[in-house]
C-alpha atoms as a PDB file:
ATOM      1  CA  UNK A   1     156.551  89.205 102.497  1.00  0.00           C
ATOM      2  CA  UNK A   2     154.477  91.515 100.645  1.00  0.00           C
ATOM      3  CA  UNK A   3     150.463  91.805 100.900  1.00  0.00           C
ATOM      4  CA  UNK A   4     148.737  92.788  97.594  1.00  0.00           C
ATOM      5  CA  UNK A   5     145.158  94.349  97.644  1.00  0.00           C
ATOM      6  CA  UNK A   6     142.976  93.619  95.220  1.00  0.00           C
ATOM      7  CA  UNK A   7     141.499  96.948  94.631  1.00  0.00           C
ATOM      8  CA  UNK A   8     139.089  96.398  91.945  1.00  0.00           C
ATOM      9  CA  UNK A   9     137.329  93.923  94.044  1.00  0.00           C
ATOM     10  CA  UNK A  10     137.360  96.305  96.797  1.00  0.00           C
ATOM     11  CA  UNK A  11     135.446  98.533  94.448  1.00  0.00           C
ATOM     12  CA  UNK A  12     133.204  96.059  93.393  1.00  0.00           C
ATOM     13  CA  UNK A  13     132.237  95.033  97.180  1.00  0.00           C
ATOM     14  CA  UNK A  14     131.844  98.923  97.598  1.00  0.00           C
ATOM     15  CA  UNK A  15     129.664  99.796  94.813  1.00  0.00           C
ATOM     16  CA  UNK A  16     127.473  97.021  95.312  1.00  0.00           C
ATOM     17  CA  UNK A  17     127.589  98.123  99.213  1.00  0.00           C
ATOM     18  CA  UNK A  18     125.653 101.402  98.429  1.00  0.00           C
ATOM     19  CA  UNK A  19     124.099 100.730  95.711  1.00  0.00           C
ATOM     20  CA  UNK A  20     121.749  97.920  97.686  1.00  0.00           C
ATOM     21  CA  UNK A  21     121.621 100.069 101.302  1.00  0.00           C
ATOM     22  CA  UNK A  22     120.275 102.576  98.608  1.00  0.00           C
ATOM     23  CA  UNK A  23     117.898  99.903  96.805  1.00  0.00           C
ATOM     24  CA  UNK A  24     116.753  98.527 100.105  1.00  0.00           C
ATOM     25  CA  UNK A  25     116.375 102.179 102.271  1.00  0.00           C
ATOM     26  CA  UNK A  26     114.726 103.708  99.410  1.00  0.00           C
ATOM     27  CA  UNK A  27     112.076 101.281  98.090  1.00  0.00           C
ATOM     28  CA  UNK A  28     111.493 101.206 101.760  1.00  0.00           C
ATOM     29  CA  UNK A  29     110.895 104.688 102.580  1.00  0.00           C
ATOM     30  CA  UNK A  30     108.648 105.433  99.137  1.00  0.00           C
ATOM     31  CA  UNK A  31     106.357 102.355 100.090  1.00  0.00           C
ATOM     32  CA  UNK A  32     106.130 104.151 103.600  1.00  0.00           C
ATOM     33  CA  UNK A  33     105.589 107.440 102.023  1.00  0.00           C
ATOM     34  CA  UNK A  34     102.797 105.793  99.666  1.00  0.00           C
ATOM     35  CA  UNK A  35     101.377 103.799 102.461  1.00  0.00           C
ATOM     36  CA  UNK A  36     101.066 107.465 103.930  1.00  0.00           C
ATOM     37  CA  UNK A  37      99.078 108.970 101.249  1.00  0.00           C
ATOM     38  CA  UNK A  38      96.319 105.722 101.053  1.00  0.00           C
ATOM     39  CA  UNK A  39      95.578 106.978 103.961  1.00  0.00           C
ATOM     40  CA  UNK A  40      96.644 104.260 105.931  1.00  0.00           C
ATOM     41  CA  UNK A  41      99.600 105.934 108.364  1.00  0.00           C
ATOM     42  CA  UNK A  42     101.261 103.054 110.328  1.00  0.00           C
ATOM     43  CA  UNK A  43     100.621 103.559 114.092  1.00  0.00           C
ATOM     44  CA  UNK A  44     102.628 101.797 116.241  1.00  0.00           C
ATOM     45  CA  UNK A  45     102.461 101.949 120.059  1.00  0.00           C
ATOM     46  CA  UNK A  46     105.700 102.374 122.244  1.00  0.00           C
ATOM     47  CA  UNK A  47     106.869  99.545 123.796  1.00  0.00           C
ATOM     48  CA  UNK A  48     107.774  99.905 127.477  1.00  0.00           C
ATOM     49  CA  UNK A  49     111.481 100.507 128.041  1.00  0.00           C
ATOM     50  CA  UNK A  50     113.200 101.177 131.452  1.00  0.00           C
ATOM     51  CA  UNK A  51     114.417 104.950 131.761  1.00  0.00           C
ATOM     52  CA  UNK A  52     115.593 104.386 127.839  1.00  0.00           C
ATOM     53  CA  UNK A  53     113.134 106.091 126.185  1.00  0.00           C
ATOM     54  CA  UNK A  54     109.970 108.647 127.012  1.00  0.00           C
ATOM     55  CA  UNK A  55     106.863 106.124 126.997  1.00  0.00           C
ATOM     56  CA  UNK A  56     103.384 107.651 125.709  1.00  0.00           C
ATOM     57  CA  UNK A  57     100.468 107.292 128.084  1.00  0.00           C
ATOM     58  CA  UNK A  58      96.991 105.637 126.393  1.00  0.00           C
ATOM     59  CA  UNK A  59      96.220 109.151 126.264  1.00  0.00           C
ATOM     60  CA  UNK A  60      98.886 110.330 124.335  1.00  0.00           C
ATOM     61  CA  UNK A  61      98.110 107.234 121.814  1.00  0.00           C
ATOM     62  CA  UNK A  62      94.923 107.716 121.560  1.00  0.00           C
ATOM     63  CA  UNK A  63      95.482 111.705 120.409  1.00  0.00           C
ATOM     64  CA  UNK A  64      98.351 110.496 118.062  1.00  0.00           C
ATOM     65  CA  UNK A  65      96.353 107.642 116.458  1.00  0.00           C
ATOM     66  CA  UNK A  66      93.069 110.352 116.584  1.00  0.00           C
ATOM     67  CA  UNK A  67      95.021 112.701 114.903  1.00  0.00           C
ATOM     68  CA  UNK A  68      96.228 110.307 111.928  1.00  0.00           C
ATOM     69  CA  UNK A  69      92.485 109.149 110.976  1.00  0.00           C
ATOM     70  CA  UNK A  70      91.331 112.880 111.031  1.00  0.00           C
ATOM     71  CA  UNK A  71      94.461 113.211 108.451  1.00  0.00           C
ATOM     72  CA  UNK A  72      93.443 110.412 106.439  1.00  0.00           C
ATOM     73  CA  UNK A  73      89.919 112.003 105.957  1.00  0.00           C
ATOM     74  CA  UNK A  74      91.339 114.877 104.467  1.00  0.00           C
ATOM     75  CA  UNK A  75      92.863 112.988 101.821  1.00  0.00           C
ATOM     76  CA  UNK A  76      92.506 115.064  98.484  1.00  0.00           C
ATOM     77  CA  UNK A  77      92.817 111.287  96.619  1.00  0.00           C
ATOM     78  CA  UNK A  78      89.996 109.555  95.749  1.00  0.00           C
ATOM     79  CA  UNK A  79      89.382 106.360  97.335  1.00  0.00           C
ATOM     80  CA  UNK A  80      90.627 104.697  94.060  1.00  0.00           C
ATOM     81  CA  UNK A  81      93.667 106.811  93.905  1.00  0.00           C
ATOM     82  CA  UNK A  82      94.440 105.275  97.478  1.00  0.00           C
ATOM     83  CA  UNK A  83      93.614 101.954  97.042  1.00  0.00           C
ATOM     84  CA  UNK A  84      96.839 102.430  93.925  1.00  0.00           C
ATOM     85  CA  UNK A  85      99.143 104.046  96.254  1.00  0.00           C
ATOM     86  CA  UNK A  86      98.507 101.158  98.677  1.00  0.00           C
ATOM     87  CA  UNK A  87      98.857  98.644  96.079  1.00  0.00           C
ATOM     88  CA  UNK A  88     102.343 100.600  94.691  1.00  0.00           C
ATOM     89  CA  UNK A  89     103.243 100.454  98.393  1.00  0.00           C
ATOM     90  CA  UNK A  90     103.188  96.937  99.134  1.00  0.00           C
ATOM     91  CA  UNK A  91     105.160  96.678  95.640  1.00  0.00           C
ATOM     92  CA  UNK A  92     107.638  98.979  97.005  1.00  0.00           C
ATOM     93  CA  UNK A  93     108.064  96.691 100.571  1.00  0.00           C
ATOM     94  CA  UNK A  94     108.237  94.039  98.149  1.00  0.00           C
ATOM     95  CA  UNK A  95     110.896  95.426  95.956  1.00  0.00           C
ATOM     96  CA  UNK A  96     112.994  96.508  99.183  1.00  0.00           C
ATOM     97  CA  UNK A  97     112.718  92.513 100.625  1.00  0.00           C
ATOM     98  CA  UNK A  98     113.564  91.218  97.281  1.00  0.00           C
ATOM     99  CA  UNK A  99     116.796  93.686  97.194  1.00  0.00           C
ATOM    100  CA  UNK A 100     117.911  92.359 100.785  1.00  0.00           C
ATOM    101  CA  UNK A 101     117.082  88.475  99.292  1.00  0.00           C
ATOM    102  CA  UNK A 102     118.832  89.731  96.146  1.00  0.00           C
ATOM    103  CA  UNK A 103     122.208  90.703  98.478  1.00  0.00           C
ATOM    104  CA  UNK A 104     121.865  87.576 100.411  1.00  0.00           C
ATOM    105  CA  UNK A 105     121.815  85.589  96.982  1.00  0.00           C
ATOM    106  CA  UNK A 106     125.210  87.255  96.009  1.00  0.00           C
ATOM    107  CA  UNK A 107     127.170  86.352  99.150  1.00  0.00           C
ATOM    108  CA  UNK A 108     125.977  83.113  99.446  1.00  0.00           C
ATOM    109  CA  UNK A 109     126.083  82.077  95.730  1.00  0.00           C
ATOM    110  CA  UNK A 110     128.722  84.779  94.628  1.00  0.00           C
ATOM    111  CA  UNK A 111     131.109  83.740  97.491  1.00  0.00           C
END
């Protein structure tokens, strides 16, 4: 009895691996960096966990999310410059959901 590997598949499947956790992590971290410059800096408050992780007080919130518009009014864009960045960063969320529809789409189908 003798097992054979296919090892040009098992390239394939690797290649195509990385190259979409690359497609996927990267549109998705420009389109946050982007979002970042329009000024618009995603605030999210901590959900409440049980000795898992350090939960902010409202206090603590309302300094973090104080601090982020003081940032976004130092802006050196214009307010058109910012309204492209958000535009190119909804493209770029779009672009990373399309790349993880894109992977689904070639198991599914491919398979």
């Amino acid at each position: 009895m003798s097992i054979a590997i296919d090892w040009l598949a098992f390239a394939q499947v690797f290649v195509a691996a990385l190259l979409g956790a690359t497609l996927v992590v990267g549109f998705y971290a420009l389109g946050l960096r982007l979002l970042v410059r329009a000024g618009k800096a995603p605030v999210v408050a901590p959900a409440d966990f049980t000795d898992a992780i350090t939960v902010l007080k409202p206090k603590e919130i309302a300094r973090a999310e104080k601090a982020a518009a003081k940032a976004a009014k130092k802006s050196p864009l214009t307010a058109r410059q910012r309204a492209i960045a958000s535009v190119f960063a909804y493209v770029s969320f779009t672009m990373s959901g399309l790349a993880v529809l894109a992977g689904l789409a070639l198991i599914v189908v491919g398979h």
